[in-house]
C-alpha atoms as a PDB file:
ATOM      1  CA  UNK A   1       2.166  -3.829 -30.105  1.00  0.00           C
ATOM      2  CA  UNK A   2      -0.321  -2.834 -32.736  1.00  0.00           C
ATOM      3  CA  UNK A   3       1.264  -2.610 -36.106  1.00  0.00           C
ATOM      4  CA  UNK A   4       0.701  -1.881 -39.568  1.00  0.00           C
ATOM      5  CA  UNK A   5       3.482  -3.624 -41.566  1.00  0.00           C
ATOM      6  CA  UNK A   6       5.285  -4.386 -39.359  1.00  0.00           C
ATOM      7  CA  UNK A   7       6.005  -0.904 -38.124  1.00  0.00           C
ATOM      8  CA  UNK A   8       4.624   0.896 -35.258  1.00  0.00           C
ATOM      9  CA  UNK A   9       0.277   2.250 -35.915  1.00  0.00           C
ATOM     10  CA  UNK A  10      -0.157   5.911 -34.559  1.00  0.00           C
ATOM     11  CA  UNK A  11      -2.881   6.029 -32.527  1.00  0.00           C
ATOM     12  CA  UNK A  12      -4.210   9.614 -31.688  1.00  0.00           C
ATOM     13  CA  UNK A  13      -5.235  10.951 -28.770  1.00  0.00           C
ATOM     14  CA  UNK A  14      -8.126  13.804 -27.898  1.00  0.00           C
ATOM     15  CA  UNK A  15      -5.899  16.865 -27.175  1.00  0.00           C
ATOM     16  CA  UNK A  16      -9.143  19.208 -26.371  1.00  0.00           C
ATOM     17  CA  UNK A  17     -11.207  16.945 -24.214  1.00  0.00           C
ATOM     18  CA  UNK A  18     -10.518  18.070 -21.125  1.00  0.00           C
ATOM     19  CA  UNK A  19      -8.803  14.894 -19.937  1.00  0.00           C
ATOM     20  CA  UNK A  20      -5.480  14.648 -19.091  1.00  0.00           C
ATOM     21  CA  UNK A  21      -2.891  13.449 -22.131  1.00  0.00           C
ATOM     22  CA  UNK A  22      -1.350  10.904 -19.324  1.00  0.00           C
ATOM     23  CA  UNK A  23      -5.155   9.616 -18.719  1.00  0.00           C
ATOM     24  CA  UNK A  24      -6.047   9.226 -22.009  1.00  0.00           C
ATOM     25  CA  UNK A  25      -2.452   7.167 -22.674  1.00  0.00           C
ATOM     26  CA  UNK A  26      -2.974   4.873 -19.059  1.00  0.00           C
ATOM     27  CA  UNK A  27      -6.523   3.835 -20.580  1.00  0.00           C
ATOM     28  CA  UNK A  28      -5.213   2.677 -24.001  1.00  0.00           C
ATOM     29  CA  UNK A  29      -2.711   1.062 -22.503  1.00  0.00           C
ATOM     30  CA  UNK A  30      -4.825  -0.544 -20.460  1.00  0.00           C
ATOM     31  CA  UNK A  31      -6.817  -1.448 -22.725  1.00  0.00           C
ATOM     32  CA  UNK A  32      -3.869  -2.533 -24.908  1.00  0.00           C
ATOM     33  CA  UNK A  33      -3.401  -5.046 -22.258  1.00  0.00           C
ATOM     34  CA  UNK A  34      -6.975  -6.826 -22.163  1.00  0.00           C
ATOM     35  CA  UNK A  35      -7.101  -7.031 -25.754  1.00  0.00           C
ATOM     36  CA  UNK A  36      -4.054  -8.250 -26.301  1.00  0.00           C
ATOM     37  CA  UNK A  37      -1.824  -6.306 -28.528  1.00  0.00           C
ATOM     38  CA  UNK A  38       0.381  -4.777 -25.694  1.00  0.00           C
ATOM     39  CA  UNK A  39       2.208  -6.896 -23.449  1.00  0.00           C
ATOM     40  CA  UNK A  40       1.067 -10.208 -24.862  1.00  0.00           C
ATOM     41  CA  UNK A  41       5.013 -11.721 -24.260  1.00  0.00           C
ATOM     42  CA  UNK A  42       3.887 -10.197 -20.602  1.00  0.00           C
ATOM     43  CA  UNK A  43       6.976  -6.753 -21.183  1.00  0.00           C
ATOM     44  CA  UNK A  44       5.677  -3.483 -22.340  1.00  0.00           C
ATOM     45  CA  UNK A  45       7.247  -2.352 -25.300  1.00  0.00           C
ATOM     46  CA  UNK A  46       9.995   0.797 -24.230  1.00  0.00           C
ATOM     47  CA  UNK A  47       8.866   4.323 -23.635  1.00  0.00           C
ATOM     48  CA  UNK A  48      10.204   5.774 -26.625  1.00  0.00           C
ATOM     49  CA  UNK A  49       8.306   3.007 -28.872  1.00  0.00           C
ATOM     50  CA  UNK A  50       4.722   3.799 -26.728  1.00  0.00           C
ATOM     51  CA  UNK A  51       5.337   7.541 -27.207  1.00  0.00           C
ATOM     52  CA  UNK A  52       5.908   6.893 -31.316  1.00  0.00           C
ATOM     53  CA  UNK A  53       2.684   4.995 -30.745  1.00  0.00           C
ATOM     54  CA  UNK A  54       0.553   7.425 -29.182  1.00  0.00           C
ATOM     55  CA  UNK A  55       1.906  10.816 -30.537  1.00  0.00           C
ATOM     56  CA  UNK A  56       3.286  11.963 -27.296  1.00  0.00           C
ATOM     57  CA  UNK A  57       6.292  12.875 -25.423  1.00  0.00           C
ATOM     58  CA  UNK A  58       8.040  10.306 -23.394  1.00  0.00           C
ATOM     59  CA  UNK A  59       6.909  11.914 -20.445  1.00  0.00           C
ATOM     60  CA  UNK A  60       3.498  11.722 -20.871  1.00  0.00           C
ATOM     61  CA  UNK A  61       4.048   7.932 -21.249  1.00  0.00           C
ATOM     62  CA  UNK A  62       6.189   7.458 -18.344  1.00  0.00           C
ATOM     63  CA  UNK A  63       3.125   9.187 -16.065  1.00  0.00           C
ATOM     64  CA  UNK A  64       0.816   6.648 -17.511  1.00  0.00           C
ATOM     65  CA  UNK A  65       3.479   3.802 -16.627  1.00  0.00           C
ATOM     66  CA  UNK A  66       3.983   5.437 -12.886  1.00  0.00           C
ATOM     67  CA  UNK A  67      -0.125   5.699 -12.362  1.00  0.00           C
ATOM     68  CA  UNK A  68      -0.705   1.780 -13.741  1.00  0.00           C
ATOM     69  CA  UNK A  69       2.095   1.134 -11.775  1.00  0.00           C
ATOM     70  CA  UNK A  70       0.558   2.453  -9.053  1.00  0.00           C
ATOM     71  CA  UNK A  71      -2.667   0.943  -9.567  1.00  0.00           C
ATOM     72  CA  UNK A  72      -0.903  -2.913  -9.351  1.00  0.00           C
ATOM     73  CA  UNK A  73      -1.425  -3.183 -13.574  1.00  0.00           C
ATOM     74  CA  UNK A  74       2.315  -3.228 -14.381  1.00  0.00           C
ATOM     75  CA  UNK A  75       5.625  -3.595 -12.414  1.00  0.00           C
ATOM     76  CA  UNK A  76       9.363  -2.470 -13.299  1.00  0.00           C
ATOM     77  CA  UNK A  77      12.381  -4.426 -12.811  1.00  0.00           C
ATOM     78  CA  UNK A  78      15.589  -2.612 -12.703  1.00  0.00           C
ATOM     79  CA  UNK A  79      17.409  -3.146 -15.975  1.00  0.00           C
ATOM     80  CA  UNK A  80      14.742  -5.421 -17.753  1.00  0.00           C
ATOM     81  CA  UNK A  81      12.197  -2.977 -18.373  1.00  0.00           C
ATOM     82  CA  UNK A  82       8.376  -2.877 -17.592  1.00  0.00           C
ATOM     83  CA  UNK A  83       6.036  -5.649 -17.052  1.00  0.00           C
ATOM     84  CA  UNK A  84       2.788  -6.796 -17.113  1.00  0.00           C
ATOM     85  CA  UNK A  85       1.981  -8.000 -13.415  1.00  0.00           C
ATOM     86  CA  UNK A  86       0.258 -11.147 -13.578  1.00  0.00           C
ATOM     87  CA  UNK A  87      -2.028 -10.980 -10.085  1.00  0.00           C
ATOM     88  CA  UNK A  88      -5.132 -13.814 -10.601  1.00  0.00           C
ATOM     89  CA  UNK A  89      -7.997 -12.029  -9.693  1.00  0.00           C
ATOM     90  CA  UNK A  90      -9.753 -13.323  -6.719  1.00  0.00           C
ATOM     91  CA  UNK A  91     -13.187 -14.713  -6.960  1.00  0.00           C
ATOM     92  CA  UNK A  92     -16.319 -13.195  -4.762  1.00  0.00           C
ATOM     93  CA  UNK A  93     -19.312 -15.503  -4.775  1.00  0.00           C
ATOM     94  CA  UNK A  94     -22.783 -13.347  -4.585  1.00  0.00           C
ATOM     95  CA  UNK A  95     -25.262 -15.511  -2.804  1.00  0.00           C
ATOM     96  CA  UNK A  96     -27.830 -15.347  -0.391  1.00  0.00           C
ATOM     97  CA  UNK A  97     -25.375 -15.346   2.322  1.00  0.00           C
ATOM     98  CA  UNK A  98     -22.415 -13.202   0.879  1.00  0.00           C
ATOM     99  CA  UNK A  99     -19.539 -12.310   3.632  1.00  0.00           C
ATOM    100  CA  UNK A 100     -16.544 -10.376   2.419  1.00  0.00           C
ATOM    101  CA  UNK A 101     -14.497 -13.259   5.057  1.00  0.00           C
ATOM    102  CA  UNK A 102     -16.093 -16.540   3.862  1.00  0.00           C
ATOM    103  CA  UNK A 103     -16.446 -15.363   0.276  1.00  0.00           C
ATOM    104  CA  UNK A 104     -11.988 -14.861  -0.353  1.00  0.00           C
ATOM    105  CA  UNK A 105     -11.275 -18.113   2.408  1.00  0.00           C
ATOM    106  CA  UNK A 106      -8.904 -20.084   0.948  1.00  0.00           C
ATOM    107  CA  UNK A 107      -7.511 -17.303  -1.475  1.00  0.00           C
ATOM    108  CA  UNK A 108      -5.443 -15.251   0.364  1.00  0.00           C
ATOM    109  CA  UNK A 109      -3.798 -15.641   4.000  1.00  0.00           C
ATOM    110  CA  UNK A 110      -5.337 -12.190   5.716  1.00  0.00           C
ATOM    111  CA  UNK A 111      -8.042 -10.594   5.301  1.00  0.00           C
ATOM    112  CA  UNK A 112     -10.056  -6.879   7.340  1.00  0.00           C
ATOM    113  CA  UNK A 113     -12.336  -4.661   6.936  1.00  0.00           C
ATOM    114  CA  UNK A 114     -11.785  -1.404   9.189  1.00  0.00           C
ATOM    115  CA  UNK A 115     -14.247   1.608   9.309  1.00  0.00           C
ATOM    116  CA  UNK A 116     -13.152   5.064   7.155  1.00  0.00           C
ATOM    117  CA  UNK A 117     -15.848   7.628   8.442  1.00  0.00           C
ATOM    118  CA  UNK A 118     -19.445   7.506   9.732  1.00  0.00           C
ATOM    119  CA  UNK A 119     -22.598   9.647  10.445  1.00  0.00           C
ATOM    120  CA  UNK A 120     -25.941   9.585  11.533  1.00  0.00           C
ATOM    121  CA  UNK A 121     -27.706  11.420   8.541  1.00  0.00           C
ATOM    122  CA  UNK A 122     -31.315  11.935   7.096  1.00  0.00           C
ATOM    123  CA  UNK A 123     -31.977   8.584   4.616  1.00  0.00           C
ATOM    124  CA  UNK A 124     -31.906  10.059   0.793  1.00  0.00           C
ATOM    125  CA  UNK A 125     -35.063   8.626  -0.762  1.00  0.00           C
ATOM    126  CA  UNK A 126     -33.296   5.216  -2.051  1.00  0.00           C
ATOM    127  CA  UNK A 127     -31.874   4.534   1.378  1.00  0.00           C
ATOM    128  CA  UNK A 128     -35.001   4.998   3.039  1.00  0.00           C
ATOM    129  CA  UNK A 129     -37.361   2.987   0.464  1.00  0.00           C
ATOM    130  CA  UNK A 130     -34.959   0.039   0.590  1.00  0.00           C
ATOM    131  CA  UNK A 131     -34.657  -0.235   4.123  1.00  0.00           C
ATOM    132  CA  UNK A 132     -38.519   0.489   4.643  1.00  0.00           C
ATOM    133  CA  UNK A 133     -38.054   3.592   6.472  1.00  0.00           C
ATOM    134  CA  UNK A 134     -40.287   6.698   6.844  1.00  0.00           C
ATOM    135  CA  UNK A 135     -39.357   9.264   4.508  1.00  0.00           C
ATOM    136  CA  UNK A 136     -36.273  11.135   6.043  1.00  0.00           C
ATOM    137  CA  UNK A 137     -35.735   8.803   8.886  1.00  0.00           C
ATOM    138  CA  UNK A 138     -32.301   9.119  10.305  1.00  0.00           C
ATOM    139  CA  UNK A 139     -29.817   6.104   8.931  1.00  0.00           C
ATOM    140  CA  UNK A 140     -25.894   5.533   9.986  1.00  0.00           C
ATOM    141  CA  UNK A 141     -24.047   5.719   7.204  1.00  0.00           C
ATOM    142  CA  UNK A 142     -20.606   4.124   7.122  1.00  0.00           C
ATOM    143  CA  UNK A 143     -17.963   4.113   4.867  1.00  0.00           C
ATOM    144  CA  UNK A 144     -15.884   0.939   4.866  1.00  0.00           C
ATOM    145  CA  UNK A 145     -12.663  -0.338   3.098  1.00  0.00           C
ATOM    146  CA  UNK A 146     -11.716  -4.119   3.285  1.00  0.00           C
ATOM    147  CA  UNK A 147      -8.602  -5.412   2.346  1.00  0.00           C
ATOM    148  CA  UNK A 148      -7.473  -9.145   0.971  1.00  0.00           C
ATOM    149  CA  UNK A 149      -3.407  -9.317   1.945  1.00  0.00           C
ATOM    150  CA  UNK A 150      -3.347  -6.136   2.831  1.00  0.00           C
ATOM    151  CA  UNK A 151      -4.197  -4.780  -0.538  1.00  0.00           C
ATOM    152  CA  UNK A 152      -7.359  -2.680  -1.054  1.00  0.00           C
ATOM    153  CA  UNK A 153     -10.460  -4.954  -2.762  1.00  0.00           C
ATOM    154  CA  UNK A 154     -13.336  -2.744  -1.792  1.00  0.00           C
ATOM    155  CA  UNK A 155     -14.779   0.064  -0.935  1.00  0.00           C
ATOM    156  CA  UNK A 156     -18.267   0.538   0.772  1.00  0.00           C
ATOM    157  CA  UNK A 157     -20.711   2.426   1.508  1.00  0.00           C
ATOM    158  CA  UNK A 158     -23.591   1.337   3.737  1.00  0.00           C
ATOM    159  CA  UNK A 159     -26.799   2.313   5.996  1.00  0.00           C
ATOM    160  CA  UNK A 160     -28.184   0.880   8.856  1.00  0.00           C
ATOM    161  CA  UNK A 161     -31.935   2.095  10.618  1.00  0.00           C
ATOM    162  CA  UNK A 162     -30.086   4.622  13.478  1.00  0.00           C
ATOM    163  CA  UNK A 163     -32.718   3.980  15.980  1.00  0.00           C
ATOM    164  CA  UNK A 164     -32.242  -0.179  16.242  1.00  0.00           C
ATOM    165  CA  UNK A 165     -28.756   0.018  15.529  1.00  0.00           C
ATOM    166  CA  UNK A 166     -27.876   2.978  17.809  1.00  0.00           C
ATOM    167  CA  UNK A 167     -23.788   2.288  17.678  1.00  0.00           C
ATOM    168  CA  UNK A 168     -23.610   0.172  14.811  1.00  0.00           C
ATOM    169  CA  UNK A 169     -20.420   2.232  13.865  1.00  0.00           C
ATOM    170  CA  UNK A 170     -18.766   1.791  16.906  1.00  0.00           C
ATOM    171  CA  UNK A 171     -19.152  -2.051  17.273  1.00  0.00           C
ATOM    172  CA  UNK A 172     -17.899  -2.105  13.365  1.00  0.00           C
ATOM    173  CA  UNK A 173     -15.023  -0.015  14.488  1.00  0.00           C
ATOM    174  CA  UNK A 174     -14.041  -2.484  17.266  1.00  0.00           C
ATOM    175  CA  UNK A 175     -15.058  -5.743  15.391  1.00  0.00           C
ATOM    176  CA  UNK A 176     -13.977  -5.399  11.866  1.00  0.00           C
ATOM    177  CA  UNK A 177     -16.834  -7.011  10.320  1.00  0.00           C
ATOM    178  CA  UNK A 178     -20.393  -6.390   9.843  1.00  0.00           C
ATOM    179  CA  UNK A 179     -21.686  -9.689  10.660  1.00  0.00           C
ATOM    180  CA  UNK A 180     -20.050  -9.642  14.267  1.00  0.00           C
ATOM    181  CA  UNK A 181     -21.546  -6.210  15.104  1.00  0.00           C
ATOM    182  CA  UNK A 182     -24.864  -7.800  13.974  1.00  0.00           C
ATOM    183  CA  UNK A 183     -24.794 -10.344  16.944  1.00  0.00           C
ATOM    184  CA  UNK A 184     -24.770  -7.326  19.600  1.00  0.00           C
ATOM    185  CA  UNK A 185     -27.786  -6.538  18.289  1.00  0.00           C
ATOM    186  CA  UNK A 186     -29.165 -10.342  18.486  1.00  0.00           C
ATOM    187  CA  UNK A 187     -29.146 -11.074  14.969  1.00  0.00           C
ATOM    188  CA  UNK A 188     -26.888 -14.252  14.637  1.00  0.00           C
ATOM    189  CA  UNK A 189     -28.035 -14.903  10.756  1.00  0.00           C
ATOM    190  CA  UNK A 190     -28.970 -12.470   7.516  1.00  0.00           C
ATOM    191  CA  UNK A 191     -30.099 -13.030   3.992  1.00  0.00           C
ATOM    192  CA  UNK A 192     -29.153 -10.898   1.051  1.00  0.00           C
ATOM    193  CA  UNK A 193     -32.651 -10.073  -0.661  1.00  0.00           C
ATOM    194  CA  UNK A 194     -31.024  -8.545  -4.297  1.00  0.00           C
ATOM    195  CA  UNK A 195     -27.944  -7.772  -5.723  1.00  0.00           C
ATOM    196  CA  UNK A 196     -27.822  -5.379  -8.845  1.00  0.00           C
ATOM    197  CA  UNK A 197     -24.336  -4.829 -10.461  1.00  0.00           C
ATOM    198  CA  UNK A 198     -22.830  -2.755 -12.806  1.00  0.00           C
ATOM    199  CA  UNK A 199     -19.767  -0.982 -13.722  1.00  0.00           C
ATOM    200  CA  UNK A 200     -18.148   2.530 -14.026  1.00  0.00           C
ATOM    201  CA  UNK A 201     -14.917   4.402 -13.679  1.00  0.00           C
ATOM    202  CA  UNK A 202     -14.210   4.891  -9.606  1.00  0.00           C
ATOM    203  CA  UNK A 203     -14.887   8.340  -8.425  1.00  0.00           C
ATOM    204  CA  UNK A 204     -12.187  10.167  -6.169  1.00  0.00           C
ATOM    205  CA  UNK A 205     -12.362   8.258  -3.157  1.00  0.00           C
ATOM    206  CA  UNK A 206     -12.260   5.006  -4.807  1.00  0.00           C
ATOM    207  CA  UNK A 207      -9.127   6.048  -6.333  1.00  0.00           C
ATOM    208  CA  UNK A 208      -7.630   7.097  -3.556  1.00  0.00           C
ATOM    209  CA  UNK A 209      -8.355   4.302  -1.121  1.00  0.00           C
ATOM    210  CA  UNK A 210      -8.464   1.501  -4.103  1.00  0.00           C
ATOM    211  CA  UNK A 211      -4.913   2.967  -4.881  1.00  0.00           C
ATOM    212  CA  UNK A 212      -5.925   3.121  -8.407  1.00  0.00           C
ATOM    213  CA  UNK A 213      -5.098   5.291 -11.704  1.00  0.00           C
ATOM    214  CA  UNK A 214      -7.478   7.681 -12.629  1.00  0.00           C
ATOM    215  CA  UNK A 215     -10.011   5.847 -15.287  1.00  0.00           C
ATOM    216  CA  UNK A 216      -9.891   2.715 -13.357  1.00  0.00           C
ATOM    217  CA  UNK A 217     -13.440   0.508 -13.534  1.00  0.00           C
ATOM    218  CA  UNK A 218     -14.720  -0.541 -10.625  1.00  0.00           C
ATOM    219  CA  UNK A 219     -17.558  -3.079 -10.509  1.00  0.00           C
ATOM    220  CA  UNK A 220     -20.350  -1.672  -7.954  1.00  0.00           C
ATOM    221  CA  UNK A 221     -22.569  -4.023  -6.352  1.00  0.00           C
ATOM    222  CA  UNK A 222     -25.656  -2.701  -4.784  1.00  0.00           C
ATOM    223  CA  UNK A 223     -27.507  -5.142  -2.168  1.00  0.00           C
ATOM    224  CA  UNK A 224     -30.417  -5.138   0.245  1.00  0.00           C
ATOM    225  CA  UNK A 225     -29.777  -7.002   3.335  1.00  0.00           C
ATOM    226  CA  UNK A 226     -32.555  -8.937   5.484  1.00  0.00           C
ATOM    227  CA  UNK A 227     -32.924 -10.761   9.169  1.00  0.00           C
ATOM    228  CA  UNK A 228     -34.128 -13.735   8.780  1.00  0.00           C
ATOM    229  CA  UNK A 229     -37.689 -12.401   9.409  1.00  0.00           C
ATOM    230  CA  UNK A 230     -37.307 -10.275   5.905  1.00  0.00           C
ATOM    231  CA  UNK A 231     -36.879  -7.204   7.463  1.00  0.00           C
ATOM    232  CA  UNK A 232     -34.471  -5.248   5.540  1.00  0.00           C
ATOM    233  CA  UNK A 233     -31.488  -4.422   7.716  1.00  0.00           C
ATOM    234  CA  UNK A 234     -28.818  -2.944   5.197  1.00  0.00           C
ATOM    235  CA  UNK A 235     -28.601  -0.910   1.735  1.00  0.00           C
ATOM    236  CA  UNK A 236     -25.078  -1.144   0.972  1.00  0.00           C
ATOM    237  CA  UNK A 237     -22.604   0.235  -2.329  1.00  0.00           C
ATOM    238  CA  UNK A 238     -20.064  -1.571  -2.696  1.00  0.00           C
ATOM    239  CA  UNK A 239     -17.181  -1.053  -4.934  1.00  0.00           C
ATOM    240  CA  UNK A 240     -14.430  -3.481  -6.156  1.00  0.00           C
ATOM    241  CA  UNK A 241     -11.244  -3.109  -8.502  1.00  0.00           C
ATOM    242  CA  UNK A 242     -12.459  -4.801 -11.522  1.00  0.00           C
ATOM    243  CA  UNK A 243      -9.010  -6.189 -12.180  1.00  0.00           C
ATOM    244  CA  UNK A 244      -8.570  -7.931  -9.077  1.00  0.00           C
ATOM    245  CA  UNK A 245     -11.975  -9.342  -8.392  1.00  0.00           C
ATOM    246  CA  UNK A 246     -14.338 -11.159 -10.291  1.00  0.00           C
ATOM    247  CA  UNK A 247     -17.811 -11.680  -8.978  1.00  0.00           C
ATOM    248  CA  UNK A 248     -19.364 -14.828  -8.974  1.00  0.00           C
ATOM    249  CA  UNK A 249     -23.359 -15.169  -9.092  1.00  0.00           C
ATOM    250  CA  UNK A 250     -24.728 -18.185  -6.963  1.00  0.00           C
ATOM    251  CA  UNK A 251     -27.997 -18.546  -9.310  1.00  0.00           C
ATOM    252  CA  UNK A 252     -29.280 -21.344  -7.778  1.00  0.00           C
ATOM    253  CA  UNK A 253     -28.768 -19.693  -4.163  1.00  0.00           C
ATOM    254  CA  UNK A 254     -32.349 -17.528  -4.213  1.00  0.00           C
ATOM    255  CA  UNK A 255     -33.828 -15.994  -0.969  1.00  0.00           C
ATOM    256  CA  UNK A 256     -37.395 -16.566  -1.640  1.00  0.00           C
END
């Protein structure tokens, strides 16, 4: 815990900035975490010490404790307290030939990706220059979730060219995977042209179907797709927990 003296630091919280006491308290104890001066003997120090702390009530500190609970960042055992849940974050390798499958074999024992919702819809200007698409061609858009041991990694969002993939969301829906639903379409291989990433805190939906606590990060990778002819065949968002993945940049894999 940080301390001054050996006695507990007050750190103070933004009462007037329109986000939620319990938010604000989840974040610096996150934060806590990945720096270091909470849970370092991997148990969170008691309620009543965390609400000293941070100025709060107790119960504001034991929402923050149910939502990073929630999120996979700390687990209770009955009688011992709270703890720091040690998961290893898996490793995703970005390469010219990235596949959610390949990418996590050998680091966990299942792995699916099943379709959320879908729609045929007029390309927003992004979609449309990436995939090299007349301005307000119609795209499928899907929205995706995979899962490693059926716990949520990532969630996507991609488009496909609606007029050569007429029922791209079906065969996804039936297959589970995007690079099976490319063979019905006779495209056995695909390069990734770019990958930009960044991060930010996960909107909504992320949190909902991530299962995390509001002000989680999630890394967002956002990747063009080619045949092996160049011809762009997917724009995709895709958005992972930040504290369960780390993504791994082949630089010496390069699609000319």
């Amino acid at each position: 815990m940080a301390k001054i003296s050996g006695r507990p630091r007050s750190v103070d919280v933004e009462r007037r900035n329109g986000i939620s006491l319990w938010r604000q308290i989840a974040d610096r104890i996150r934060l806590g975490i990945a720096n270091g001066t909470l849970g370092g003997d991997g148990r969170l120090p008691p309620e009543v010490e965390l609400a000293a702390l941070y100025g709060v009530n107790r119960h504001t500190v034991r929402t923050a404790i149910a939502a990073l609970m929630q999120e996979g960042l700390l687990r209770a055992e009955q009688g011992r307290g709270t703890f720091v849940a040690k998961r290893k974050k898996l490793s995703f390798p970005i390469s010219s030939r990235t596949r959610f499958s390949a990418g996590l074999q050998g680091q966990v024992s299942a792995r699916r990706s099943r379709l959320l919702t879908h729609r045929v819809e007029k390309a927003p200007a992004r979609v449309s220059d990436a995939l090299g698409l007349p301005a307000g061609a119609e795209v499928i858009r899907l929205e995706t979730l995979s899962e490693a041991d059926n716990f949520p990694l990532t969630r996507s969002t991609a488009w496909f060219d609606a007029e050569r993939f007429s029922g791209f969301a079906e065969a996804f829906a039936e297959l589970g995977s995007i690079t099976l639903s490319y063979r019905r379409y006779g495209i056995e291989d695909y390069l990734r042209r770019s990958t930009v990433i960044s991060a930010r805190h996960a909107d909504v939906d992320d949190l909902e179907d991530l299962r995390l606590a509001p002000g989680a990060i999630v890394l967002v990778a956002v990747a063009i797709n080619v045949d092996l002819d160049g011809r762009p065949i997917q724009f995709a968002e895709t958005r992972f927990a930040a504290d369960r993945v780390e993504l791994s940049i082949a630089i010496d894999d390069v699609v000319p």
